[in-house]
Each structure stands twice: as structure tokens, then as C-alpha cells.
PDB file of N, CA and C in Angstrom:
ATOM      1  N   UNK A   1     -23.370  -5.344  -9.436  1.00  0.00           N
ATOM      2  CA  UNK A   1     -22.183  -4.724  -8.874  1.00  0.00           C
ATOM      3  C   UNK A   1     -20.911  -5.264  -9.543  1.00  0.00           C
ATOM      4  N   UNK A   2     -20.732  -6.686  -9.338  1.00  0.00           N
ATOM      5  CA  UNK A   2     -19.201  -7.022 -10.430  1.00  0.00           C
ATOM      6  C   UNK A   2     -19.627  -7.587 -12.148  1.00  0.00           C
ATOM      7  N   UNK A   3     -21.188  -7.766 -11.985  1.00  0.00           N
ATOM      8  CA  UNK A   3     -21.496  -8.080 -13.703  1.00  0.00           C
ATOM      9  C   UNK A   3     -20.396  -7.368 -14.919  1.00  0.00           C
ATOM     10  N   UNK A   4     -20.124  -6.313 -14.579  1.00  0.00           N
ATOM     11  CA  UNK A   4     -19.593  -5.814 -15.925  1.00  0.00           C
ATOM     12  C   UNK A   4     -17.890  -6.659 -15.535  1.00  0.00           C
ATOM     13  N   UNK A   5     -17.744  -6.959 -14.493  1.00  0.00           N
ATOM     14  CA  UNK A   5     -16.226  -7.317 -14.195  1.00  0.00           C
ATOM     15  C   UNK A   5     -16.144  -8.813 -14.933  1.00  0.00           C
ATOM     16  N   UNK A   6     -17.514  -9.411 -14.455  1.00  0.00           N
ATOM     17  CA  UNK A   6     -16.781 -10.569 -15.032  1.00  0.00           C
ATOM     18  C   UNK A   6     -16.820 -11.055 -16.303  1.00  0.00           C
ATOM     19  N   UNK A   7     -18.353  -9.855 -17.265  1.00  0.00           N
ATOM     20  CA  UNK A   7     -18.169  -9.965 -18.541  1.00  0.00           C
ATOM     21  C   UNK A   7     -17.062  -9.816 -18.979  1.00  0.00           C
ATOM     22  N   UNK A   8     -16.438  -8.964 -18.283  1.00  0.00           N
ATOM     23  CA  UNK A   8     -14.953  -8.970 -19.141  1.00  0.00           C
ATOM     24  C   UNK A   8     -13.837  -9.823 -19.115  1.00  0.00           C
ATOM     25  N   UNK A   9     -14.618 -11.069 -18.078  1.00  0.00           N
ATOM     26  CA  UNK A   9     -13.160 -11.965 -18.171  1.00  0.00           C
ATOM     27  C   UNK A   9     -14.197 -13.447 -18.645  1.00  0.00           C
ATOM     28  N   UNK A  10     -15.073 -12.753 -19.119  1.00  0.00           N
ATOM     29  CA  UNK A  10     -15.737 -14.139 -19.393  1.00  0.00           C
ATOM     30  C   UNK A  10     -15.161 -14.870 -20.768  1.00  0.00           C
ATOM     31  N   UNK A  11     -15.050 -14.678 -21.851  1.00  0.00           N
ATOM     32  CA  UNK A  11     -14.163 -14.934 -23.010  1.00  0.00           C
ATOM     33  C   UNK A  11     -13.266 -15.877 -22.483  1.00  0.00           C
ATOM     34  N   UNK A  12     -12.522 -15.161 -21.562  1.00  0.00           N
ATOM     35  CA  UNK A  12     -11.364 -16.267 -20.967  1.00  0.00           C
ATOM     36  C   UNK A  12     -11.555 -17.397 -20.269  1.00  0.00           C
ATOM     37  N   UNK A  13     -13.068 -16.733 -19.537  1.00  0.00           N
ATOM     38  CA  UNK A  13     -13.153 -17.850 -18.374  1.00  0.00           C
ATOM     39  C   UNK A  13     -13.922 -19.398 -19.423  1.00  0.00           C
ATOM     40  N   UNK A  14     -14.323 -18.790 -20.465  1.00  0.00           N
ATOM     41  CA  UNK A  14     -15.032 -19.661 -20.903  1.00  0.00           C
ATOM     42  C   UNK A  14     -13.367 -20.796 -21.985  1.00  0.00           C
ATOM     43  N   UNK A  15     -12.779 -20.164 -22.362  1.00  0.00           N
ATOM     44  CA  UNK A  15     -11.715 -20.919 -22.579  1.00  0.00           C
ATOM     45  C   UNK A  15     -11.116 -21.771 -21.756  1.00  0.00           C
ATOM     46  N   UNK A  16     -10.920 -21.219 -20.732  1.00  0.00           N
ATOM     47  CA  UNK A  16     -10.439 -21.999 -19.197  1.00  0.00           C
ATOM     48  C   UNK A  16     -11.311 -23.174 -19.035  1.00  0.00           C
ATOM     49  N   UNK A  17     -12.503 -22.660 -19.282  1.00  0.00           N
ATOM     50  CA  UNK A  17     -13.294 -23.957 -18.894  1.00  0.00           C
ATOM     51  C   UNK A  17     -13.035 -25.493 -19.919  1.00  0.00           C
ATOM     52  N   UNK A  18     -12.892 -24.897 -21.017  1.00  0.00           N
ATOM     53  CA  UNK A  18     -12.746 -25.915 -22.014  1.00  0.00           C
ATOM     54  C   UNK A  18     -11.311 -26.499 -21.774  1.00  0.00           C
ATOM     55  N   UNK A  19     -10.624 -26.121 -21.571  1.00  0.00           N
ATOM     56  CA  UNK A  19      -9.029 -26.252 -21.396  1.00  0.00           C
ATOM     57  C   UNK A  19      -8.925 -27.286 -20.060  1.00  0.00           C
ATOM     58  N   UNK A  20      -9.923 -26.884 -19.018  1.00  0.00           N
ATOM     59  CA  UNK A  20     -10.157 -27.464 -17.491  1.00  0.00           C
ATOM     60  C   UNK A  20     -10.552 -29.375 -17.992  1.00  0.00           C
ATOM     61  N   UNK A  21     -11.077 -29.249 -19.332  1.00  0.00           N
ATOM     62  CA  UNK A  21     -11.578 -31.031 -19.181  1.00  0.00           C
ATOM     63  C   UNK A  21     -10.406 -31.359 -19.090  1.00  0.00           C
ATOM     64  N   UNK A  22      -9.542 -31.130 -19.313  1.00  0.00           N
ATOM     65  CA  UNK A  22      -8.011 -32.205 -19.400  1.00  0.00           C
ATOM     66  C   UNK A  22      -7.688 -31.749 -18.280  1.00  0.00           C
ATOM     67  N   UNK A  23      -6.875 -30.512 -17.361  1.00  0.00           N
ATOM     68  CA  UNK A  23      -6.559 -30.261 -16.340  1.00  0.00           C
ATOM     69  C   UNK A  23      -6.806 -28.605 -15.769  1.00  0.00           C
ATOM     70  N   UNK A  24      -6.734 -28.919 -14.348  1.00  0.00           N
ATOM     71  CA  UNK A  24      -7.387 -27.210 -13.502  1.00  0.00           C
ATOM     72  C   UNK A  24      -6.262 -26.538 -14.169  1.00  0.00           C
ATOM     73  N   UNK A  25      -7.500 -25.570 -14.991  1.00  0.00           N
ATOM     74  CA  UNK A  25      -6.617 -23.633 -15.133  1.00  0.00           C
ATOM     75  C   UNK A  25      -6.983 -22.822 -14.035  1.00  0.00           C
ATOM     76  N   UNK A  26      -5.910 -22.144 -14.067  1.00  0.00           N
ATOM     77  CA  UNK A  26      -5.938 -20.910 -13.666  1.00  0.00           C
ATOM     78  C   UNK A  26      -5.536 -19.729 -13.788  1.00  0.00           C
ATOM     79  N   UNK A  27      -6.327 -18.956 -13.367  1.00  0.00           N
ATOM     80  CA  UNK A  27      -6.731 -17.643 -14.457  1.00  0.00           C
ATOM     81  C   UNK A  27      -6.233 -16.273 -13.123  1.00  0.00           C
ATOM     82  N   UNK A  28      -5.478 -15.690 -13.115  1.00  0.00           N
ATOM     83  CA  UNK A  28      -4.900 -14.208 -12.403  1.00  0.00           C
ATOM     84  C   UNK A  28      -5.711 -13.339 -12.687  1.00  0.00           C
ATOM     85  N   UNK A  29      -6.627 -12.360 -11.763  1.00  0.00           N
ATOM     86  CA  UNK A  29      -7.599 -11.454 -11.928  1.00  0.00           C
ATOM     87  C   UNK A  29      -6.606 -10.297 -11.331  1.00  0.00           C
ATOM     88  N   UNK A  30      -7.264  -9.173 -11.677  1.00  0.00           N
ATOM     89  CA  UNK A  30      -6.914  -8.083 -11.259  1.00  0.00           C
ATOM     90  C   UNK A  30      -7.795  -7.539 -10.453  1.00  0.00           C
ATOM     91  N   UNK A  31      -6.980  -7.220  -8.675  1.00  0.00           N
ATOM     92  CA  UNK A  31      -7.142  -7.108  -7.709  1.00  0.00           C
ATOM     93  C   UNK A  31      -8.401  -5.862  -7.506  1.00  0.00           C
ATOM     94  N   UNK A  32      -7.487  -5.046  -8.451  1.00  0.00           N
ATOM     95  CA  UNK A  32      -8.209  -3.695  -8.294  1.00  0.00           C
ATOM     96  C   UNK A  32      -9.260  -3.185  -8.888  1.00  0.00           C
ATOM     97  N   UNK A  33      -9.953  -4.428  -9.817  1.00  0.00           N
ATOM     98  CA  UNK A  33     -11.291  -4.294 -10.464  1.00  0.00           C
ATOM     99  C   UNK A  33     -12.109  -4.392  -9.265  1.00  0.00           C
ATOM    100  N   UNK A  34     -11.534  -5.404  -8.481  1.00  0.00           N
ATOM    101  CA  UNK A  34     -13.075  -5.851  -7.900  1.00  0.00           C
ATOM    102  C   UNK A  34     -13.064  -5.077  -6.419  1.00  0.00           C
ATOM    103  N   UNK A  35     -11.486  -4.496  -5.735  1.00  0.00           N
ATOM    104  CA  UNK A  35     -11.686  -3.744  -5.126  1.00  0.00           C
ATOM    105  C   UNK A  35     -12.424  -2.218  -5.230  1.00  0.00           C
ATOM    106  N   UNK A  36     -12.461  -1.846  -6.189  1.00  0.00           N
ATOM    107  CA  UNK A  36     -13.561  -0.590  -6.870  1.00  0.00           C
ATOM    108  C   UNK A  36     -14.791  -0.685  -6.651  1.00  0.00           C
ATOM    109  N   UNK A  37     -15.009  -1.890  -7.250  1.00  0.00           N
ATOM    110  CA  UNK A  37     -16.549  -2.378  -7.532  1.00  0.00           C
ATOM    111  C   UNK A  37     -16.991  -2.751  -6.071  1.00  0.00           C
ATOM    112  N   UNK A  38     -16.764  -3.603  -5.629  1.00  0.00           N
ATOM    113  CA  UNK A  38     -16.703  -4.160  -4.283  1.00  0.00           C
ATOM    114  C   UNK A  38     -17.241  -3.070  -3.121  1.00  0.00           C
ATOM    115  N   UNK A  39     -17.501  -3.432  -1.788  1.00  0.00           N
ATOM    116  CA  UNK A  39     -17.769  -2.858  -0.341  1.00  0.00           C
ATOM    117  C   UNK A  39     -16.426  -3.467   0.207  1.00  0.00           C
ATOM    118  N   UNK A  40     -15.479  -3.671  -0.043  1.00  0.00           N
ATOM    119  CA  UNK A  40     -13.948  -3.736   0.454  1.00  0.00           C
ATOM    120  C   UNK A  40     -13.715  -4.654   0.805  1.00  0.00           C
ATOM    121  N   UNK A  41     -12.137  -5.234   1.448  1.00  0.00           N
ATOM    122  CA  UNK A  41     -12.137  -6.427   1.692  1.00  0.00           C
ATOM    123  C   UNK A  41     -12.878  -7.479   2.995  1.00  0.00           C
ATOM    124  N   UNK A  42     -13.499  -6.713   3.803  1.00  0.00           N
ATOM    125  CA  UNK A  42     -14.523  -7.232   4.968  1.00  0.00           C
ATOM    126  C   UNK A  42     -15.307  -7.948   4.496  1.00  0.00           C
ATOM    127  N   UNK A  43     -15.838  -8.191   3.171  1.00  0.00           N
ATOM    128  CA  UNK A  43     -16.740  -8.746   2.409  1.00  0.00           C
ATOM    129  C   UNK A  43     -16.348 -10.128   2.509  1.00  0.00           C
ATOM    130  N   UNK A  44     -14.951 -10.423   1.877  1.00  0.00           N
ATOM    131  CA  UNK A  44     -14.138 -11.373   1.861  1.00  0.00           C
ATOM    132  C   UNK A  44     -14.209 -11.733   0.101  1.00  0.00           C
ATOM    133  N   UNK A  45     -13.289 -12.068  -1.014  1.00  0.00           N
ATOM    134  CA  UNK A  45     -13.347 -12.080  -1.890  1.00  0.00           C
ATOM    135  C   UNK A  45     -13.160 -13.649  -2.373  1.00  0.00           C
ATOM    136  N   UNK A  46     -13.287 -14.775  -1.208  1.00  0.00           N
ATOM    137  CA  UNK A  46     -13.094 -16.303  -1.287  1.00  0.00           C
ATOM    138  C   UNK A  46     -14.262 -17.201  -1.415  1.00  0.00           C
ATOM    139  N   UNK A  47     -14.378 -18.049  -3.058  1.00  0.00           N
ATOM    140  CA  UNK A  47     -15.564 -18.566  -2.954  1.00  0.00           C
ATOM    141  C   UNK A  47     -15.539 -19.533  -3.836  1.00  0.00           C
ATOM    142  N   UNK A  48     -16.587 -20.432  -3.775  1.00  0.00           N
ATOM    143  CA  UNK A  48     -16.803 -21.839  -4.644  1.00  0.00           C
ATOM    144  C   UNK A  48     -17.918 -21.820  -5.167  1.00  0.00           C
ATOM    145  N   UNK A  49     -17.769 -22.278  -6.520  1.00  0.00           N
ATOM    146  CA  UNK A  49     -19.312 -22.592  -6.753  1.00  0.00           C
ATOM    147  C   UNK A  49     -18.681 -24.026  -7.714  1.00  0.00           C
ATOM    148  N   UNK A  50     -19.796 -25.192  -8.173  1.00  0.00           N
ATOM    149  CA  UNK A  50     -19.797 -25.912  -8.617  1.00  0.00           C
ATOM    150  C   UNK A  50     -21.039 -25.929  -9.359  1.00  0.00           C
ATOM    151  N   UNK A  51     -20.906 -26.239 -10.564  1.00  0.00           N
ATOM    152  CA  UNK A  51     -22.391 -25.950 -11.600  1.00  0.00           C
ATOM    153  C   UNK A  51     -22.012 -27.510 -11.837  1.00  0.00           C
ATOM    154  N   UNK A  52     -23.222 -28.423 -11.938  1.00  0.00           N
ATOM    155  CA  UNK A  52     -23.266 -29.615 -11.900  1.00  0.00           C
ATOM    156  C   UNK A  52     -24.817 -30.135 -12.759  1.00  0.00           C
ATOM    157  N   UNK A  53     -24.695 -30.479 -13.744  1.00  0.00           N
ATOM    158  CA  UNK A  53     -25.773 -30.703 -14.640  1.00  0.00           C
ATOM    159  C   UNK A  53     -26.543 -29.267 -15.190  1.00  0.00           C
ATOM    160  N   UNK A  54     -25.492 -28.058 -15.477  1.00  0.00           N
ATOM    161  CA  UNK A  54     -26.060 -27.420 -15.853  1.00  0.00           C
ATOM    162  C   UNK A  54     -26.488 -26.237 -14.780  1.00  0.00           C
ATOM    163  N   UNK A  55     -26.217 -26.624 -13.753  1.00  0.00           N
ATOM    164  CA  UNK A  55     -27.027 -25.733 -12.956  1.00  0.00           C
ATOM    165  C   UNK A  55     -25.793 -24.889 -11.538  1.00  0.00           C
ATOM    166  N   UNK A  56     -26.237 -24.813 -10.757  1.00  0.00           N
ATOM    167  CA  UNK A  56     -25.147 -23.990  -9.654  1.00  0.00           C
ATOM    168  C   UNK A  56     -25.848 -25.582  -8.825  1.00  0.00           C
ATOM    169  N   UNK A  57     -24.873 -26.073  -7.957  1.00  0.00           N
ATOM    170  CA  UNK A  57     -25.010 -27.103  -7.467  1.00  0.00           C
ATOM    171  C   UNK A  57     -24.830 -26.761  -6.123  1.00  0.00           C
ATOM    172  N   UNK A  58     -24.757 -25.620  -5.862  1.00  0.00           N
ATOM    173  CA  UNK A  58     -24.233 -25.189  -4.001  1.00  0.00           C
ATOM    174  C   UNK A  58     -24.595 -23.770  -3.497  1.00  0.00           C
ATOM    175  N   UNK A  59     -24.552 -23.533  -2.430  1.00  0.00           N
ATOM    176  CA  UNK A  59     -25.528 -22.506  -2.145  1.00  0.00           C
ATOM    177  C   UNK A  59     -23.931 -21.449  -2.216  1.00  0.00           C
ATOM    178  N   UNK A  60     -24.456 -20.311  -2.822  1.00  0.00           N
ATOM    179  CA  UNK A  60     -23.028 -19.211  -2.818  1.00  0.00           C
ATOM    180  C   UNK A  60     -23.887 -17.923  -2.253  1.00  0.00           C
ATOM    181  N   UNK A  61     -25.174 -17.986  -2.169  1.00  0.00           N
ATOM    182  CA  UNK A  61     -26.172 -16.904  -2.107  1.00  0.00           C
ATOM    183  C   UNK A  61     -25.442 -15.205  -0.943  1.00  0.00           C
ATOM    184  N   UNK A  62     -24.148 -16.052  -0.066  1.00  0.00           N
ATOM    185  CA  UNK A  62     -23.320 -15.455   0.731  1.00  0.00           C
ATOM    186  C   UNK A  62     -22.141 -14.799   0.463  1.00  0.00           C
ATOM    187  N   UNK A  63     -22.309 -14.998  -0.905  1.00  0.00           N
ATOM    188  CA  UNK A  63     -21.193 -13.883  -1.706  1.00  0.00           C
ATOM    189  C   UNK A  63     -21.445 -12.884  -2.887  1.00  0.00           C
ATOM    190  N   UNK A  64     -21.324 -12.353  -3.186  1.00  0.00           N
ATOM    191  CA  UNK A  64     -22.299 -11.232  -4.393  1.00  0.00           C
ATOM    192  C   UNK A  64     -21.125 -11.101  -5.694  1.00  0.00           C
ATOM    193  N   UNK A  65     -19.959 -11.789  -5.248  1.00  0.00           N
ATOM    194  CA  UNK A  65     -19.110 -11.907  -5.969  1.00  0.00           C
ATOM    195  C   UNK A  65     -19.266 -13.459  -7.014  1.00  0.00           C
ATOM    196  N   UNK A  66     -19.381 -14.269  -6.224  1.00  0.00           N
ATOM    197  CA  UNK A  66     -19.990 -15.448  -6.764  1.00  0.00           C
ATOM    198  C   UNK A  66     -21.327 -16.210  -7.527  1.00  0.00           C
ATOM    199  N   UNK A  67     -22.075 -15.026  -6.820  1.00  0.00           N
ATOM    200  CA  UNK A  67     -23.599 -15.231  -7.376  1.00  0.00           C
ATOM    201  C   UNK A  67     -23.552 -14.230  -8.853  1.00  0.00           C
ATOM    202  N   UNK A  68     -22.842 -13.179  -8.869  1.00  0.00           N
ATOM    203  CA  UNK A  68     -22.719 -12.548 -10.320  1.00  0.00           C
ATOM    204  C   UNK A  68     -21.710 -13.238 -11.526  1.00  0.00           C
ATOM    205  N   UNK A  69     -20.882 -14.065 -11.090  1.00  0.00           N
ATOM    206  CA  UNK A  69     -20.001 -14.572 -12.027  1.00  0.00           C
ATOM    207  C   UNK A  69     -21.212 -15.771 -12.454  1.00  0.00           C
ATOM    208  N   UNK A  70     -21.665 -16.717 -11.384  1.00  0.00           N
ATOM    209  CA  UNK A  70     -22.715 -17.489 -11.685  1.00  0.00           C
ATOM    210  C   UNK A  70     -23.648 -17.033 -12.937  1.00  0.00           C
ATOM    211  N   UNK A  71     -24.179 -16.027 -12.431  1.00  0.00           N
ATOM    212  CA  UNK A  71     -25.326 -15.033 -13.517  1.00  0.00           C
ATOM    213  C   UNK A  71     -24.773 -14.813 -14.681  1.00  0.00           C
ATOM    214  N   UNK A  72     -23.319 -14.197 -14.617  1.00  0.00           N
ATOM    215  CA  UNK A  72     -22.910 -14.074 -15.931  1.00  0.00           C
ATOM    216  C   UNK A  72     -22.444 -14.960 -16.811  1.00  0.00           C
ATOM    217  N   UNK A  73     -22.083 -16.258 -16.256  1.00  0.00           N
ATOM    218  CA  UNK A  73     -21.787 -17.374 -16.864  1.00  0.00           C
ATOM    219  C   UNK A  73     -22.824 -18.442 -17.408  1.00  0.00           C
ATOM    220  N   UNK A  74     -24.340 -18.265 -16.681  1.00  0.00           N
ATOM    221  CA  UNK A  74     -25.469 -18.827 -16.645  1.00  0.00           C
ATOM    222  C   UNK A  74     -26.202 -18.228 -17.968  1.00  0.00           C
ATOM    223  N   UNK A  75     -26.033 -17.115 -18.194  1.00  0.00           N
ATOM    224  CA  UNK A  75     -26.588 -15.834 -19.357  1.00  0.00           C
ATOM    225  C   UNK A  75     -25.851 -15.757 -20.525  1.00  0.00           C
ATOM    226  N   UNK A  76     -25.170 -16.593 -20.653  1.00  0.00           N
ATOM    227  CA  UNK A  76     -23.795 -16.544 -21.711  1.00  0.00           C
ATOM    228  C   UNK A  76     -24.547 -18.464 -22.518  1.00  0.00           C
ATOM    229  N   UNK A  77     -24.788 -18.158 -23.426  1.00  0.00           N
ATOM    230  CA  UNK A  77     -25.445 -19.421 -24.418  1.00  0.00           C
ATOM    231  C   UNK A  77     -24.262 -20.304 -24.546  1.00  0.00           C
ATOM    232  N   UNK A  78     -22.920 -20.119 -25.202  1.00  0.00           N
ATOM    233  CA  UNK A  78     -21.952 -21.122 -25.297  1.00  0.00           C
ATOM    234  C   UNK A  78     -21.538 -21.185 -23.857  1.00  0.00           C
ATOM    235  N   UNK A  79     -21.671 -21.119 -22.828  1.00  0.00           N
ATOM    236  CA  UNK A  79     -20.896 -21.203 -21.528  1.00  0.00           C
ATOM    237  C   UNK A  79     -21.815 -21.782 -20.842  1.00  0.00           C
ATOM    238  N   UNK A  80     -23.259 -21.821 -21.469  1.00  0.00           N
ATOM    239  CA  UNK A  80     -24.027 -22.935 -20.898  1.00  0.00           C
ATOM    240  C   UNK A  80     -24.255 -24.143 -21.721  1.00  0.00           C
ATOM    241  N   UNK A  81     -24.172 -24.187 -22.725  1.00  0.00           N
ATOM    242  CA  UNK A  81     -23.415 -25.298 -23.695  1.00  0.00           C
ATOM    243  C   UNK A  81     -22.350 -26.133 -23.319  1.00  0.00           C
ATOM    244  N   UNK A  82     -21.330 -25.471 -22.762  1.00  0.00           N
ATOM    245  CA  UNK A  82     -19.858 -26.146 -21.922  1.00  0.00           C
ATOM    246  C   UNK A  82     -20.846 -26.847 -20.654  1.00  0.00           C
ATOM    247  N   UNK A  83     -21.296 -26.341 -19.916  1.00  0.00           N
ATOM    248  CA  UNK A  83     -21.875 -26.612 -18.890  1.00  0.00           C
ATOM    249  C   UNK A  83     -22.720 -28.058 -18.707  1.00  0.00           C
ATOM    250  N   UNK A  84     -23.429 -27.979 -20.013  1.00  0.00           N
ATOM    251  CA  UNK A  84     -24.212 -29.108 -19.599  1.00  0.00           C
ATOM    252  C   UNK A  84     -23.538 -30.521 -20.292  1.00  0.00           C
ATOM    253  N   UNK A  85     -22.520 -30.087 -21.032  1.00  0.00           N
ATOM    254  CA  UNK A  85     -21.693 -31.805 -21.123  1.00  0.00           C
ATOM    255  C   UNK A  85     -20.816 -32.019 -20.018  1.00  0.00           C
ATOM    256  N   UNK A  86     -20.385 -30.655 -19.166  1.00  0.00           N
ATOM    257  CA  UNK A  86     -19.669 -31.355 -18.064  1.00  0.00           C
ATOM    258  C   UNK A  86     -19.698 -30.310 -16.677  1.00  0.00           C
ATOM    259  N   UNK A  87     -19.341 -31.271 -15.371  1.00  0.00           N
ATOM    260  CA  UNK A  87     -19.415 -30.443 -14.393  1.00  0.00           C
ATOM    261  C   UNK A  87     -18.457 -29.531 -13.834  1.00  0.00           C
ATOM    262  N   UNK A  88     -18.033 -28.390 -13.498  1.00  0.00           N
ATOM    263  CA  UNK A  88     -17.448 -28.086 -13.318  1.00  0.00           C
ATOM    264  C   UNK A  88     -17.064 -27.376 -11.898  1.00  0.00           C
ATOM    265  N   UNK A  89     -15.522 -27.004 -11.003  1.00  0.00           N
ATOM    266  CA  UNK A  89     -15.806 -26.365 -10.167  1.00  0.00           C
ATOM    267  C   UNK A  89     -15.002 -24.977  -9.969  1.00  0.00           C
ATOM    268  N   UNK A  90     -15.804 -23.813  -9.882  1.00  0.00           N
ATOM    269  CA  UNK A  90     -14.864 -22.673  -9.834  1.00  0.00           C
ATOM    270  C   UNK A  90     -14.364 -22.002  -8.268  1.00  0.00           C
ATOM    271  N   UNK A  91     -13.271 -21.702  -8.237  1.00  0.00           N
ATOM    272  CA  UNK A  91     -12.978 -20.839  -6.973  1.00  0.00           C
ATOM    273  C   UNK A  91     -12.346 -20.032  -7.567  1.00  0.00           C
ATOM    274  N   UNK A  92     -12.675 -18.829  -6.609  1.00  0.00           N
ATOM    275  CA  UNK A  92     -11.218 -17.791  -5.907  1.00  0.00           C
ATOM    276  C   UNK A  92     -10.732 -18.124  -4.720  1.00  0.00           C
ATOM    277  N   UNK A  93      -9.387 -17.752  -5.016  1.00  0.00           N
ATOM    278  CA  UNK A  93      -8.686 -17.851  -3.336  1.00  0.00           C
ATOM    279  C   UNK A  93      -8.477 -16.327  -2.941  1.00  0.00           C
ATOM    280  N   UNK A  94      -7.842 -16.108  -1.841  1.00  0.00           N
ATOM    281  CA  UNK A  94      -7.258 -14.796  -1.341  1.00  0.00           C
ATOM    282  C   UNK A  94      -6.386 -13.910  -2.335  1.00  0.00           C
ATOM    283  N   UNK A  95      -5.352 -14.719  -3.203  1.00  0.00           N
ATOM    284  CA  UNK A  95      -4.782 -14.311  -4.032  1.00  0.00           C
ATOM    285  C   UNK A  95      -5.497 -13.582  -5.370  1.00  0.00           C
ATOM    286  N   UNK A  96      -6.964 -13.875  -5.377  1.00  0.00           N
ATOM    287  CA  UNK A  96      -7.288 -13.416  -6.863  1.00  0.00           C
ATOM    288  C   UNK A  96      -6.847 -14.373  -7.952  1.00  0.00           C
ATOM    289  N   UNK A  97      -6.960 -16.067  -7.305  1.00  0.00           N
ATOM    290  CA  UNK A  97      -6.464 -16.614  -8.717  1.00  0.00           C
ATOM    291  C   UNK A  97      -8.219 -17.348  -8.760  1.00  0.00           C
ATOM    292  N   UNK A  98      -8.593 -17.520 -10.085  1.00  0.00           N
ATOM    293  CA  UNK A  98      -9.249 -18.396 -10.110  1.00  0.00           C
ATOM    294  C   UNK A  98      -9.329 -19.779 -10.752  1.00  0.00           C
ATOM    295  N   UNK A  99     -10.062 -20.379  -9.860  1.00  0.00           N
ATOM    296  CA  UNK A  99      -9.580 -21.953 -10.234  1.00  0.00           C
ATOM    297  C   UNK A  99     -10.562 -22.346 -10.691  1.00  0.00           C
ATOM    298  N   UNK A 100     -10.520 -22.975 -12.071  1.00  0.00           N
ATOM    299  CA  UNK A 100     -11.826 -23.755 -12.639  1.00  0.00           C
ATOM    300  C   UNK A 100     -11.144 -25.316 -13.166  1.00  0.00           C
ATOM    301  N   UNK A 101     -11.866 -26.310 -12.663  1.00  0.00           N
ATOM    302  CA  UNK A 101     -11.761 -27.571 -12.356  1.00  0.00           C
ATOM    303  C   UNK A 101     -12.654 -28.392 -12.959  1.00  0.00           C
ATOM    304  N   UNK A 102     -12.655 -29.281 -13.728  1.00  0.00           N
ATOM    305  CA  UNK A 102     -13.237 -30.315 -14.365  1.00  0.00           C
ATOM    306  C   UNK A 102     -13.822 -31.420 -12.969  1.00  0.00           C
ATOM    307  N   UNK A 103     -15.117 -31.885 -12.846  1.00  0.00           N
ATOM    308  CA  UNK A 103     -15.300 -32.820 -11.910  1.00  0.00           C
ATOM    309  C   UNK A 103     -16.111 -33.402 -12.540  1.00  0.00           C
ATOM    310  N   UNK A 104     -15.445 -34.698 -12.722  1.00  0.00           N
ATOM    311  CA  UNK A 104     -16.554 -36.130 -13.624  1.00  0.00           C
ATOM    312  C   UNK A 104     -17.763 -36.310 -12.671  1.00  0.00           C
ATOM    313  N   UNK A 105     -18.732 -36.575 -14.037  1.00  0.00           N
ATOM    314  CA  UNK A 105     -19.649 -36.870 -13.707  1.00  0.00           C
ATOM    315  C   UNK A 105     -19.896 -38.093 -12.850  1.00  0.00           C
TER     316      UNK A 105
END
């Protein structure tokens, strides 16, 4: 359902990530991709995940928004390369910003 959304911000997100070892980026999405794609805002569009040795380190299984950025970031060879030298943590807030965060090992 958002796979094709976040391929398209993956390029960036994967820059962000590299940019995140020194300090949290954040990245402005556009609202109205994911309202399209989406079952509306009842869903709720607020979520965390933390990939920690490579892997998703927390249960997101309660968002379909989170579990596809996961997938698409998990399926991406250099973005799992970033991944396994360091941990990282991503959110959205209400606003549509997303936050990707460096967390030492």
C-alpha cells in the first residue's frame, strides 16, 4: 500500500541516515501521498521503529505505514549496509516530519 511511497523517498532517506551519525535529520513528507494511499487519518500516521544490529528492534506490526518503510529500507542493499555499522531510530510525528536518529551502540 505505501511501498511505492517510500521508494520514492528512499534515496533521501538513505542520505538522512548517513548525515544522522553526526546529528537527527529531518526530512518533510508530503501529506498527500500518503493520504491517497492510506485508509485515512483514523489509521493514525505516528510511528517508531528502531533497526538495531541490522534488524527492526521493536514491534511496529500496528502500523502498515511503518512496517512498509521497514520493508523498503530492509530490501534496499546499501541501506542495509548503513544499517549494520550503526543503529538507528526513525519516526513520524503528526506533522509528516520524519525523524531519523543515530543511537550508539
Amino acid at each position: 500500500m505505501y511501498n511505492h511511497i517510500w521508494k520514492k523517498y528512499l534515496p533521501i532517506i538513505k542520505i538522512l541516515m548517513k548525515k544522522s551519525i553526526l546529528e537527527e535529520q529531518l526530512l518533510d513528507l508530503n501529506r498527500i501521498d500518503f493520504e491517497r494511499a492510506g485508509t485515512g487519518r483514523k489509521a493514525g500516521y505516528k510511528f517508531k521503529i528502531e533497526f538495531t544490529d541490522g534488524k527492526v528492534g521493536n514491534v511496529i506490526s500496528g502500523s502498515a505505514l511503518a512496517v512498509h518503510l521497514a520493508q523498503v529500507i530492509m530490501e534496499d542493499d546499501n541501506a542495509k549496509q548503513i544499517l549494520t555499522n550503526h543503529n538507528f531510530e526513525i519516526s513520524l510525528n503528526t506533522k509528516f516530519q520524519l525523524a531519523i536518529r543515530n543511537i550508539a551502540k
